[in-house]
N, C-alpha and C. Protein backbone atom coordinates (compact mmCIF):
# COMPACT_ATOMS: atom_id res chain seq x y z
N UNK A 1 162.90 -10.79 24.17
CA UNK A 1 161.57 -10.99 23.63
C UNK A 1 161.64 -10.84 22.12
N UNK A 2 160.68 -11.55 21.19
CA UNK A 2 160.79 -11.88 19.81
C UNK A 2 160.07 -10.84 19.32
N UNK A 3 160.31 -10.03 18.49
CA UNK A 3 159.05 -9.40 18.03
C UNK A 3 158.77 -10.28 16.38
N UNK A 4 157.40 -10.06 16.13
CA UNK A 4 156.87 -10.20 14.86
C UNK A 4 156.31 -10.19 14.37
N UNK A 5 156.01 -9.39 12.66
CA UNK A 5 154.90 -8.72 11.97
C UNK A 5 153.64 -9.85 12.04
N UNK A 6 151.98 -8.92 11.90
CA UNK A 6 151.38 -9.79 12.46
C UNK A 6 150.76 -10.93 11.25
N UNK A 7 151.32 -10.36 10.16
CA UNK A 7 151.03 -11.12 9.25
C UNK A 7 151.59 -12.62 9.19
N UNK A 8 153.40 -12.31 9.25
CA UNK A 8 153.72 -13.63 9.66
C UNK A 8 153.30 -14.28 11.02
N UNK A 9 153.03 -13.64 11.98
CA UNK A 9 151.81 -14.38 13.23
C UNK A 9 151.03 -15.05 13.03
N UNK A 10 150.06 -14.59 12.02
CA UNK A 10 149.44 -15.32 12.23
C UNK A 10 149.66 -16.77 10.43
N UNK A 11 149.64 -16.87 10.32
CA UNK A 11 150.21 -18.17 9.29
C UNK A 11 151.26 -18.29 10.06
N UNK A 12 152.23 -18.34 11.15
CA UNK A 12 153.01 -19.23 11.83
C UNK A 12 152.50 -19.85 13.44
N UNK A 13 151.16 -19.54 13.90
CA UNK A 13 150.72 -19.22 15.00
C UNK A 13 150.65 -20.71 15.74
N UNK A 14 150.65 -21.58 14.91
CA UNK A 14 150.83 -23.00 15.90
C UNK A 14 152.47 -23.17 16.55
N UNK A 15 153.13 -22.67 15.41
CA UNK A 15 154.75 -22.68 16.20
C UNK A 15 155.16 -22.11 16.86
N UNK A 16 154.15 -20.24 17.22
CA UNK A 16 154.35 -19.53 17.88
C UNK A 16 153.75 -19.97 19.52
N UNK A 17 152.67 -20.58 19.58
CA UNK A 17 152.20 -21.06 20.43
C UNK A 17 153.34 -22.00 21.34
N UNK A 18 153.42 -22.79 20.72
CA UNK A 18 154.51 -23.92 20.66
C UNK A 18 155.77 -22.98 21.49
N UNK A 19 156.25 -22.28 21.36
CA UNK A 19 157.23 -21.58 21.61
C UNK A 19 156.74 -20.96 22.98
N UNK A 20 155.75 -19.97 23.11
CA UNK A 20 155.08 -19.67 24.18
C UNK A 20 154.74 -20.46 25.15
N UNK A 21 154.50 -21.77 25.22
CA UNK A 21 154.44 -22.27 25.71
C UNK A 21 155.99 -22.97 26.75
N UNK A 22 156.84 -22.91 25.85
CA UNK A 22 158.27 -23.01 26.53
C UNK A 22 158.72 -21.99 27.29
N UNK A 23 157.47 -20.99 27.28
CA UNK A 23 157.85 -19.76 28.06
C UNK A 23 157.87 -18.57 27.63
N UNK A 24 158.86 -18.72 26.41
CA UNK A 24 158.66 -17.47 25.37
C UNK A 24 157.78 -16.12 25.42
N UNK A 25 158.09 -14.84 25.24
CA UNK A 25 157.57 -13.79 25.18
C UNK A 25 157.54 -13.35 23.65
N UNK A 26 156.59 -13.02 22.71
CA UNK A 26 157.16 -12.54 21.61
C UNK A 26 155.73 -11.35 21.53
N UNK A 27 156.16 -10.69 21.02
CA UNK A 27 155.72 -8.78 20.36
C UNK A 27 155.13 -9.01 19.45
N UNK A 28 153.58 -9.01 18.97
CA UNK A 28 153.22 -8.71 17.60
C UNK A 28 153.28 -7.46 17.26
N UNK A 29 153.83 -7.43 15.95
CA UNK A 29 153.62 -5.69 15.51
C UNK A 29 152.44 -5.77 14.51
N UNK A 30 152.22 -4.62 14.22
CA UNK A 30 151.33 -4.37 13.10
C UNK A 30 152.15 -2.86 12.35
N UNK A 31 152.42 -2.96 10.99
CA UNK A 31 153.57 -1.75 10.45
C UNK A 31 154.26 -1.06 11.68
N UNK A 32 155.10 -2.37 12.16
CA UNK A 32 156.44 -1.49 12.99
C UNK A 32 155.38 -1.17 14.28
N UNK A 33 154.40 -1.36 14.28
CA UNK A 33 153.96 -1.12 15.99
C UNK A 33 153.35 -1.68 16.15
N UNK A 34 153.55 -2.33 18.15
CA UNK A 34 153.33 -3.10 19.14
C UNK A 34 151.77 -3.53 19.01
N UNK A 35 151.29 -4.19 18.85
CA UNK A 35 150.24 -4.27 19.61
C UNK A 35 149.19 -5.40 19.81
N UNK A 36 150.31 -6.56 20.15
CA UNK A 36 149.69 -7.62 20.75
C UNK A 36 150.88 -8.04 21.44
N UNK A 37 151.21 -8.87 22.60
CA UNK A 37 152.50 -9.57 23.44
C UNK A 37 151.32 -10.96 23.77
N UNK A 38 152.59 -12.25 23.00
CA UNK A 38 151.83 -13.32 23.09
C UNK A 38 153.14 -14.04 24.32
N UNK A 39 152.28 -14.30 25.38
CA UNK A 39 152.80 -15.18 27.19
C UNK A 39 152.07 -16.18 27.23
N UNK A 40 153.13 -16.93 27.89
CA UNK A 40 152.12 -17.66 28.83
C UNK A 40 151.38 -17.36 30.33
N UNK A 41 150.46 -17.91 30.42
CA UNK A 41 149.16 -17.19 31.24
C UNK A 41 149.94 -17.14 32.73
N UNK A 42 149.85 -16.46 33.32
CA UNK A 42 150.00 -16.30 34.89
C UNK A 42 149.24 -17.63 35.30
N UNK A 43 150.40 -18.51 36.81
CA UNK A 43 149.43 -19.65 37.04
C UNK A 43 148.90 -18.91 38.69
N UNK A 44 147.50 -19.13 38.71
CA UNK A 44 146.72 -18.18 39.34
C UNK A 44 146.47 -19.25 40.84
N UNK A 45 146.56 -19.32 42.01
CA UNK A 45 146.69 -19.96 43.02
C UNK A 45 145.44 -20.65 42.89
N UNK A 46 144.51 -19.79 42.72
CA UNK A 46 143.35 -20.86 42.75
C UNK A 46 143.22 -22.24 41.84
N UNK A 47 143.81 -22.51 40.85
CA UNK A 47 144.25 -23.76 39.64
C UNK A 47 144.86 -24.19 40.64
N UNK A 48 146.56 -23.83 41.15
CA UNK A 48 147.34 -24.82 41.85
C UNK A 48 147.04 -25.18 43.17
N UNK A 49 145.61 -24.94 43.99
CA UNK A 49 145.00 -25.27 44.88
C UNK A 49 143.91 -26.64 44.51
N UNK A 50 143.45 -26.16 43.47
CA UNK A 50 142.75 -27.08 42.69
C UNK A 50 143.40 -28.45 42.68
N UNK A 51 144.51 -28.42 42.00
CA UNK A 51 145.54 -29.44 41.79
C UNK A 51 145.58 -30.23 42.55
N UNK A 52 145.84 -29.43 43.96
CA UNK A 52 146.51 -30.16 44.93
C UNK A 52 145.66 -31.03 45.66
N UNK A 53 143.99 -30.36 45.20
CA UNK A 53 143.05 -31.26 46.13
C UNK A 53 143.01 -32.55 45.42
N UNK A 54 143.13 -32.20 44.08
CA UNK A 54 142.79 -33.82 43.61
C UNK A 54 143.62 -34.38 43.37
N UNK A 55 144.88 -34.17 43.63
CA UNK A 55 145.97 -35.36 43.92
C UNK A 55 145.53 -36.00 45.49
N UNK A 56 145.30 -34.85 46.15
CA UNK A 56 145.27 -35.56 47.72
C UNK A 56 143.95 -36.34 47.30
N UNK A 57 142.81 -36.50 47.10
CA UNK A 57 141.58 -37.19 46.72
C UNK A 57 142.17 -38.53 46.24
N UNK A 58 143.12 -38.51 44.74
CA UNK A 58 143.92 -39.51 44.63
C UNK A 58 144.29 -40.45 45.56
N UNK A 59 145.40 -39.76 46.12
CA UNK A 59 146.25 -40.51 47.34
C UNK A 59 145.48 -41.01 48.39
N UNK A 60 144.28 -40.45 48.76
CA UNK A 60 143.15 -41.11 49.63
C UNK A 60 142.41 -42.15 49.37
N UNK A 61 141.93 -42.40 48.06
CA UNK A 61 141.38 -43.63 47.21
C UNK A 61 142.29 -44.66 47.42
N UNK A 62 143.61 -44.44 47.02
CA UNK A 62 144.62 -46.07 46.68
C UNK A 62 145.41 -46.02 47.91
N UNK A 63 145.41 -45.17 49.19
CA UNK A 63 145.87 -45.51 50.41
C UNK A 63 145.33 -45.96 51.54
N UNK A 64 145.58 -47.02 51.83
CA UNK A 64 145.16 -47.67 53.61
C UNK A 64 145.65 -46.43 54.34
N UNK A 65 144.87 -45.72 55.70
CA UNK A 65 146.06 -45.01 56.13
C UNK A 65 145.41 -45.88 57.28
N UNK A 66 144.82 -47.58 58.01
CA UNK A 66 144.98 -47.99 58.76
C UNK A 66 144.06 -47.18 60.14
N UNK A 67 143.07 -46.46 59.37
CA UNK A 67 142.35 -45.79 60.83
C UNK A 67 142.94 -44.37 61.09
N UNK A 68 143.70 -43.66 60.71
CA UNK A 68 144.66 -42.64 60.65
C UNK A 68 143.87 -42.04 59.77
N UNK A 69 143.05 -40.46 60.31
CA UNK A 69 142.61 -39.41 59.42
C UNK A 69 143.75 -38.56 58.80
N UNK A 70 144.32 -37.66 57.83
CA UNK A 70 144.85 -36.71 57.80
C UNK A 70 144.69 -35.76 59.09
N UNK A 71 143.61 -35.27 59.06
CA UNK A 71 143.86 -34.82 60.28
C UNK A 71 144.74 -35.17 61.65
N UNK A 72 144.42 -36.54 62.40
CA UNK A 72 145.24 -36.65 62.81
C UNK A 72 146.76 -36.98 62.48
N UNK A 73 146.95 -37.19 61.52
CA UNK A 73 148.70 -37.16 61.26
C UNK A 73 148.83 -35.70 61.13
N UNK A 74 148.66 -34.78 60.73
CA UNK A 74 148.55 -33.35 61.05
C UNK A 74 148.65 -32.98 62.39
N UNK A 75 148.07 -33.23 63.31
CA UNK A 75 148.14 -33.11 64.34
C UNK A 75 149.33 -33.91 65.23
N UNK A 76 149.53 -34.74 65.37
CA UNK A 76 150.88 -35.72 65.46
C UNK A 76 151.80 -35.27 64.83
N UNK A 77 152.55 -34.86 63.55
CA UNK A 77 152.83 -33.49 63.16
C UNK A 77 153.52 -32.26 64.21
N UNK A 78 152.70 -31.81 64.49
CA UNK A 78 152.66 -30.69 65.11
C UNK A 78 152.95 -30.95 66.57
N UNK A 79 153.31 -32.18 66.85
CA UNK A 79 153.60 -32.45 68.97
C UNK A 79 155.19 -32.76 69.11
């Protein structure tokens, strides 16, 4: 993890972002102590549930499924 004074933080904070975003962990100090840690955000199930509905919404618009609910291929699936 990077640490760095918060002065240079903040006048570098678009590149720091930038960086955080690749994952990056870095430490703001303020005179030699901690006290900010810039992450990226926890991805929280409820967003990647989100996601997933509106890709499937997607895939339902531009697909024929021919009379075939999800449901039943789910079920057919499962025999």
């Amino acid at each position: 993890m990077k640490t760095i004074g918060a002065y240079e933080a903040k006048i570098h904070l678009p590149k720091l972002l930038e960086r955080v975003i690749k994952g990056e962990r870095i430490t703001i100090t303020k005179h030699g102590v901690p006290v900010a840690v810039l992450q990226p955000p926890r991805t929280s199930r409820k967003s990647e549930t989100k996601t997933v509905i509106a890709e499937l919404r997607k895939f339902r618009e531009k697909t024929a499924l021919k009379g075939l609910s999800i449901r039943d291929m789910i079920e057919e699936e499962r025999r």
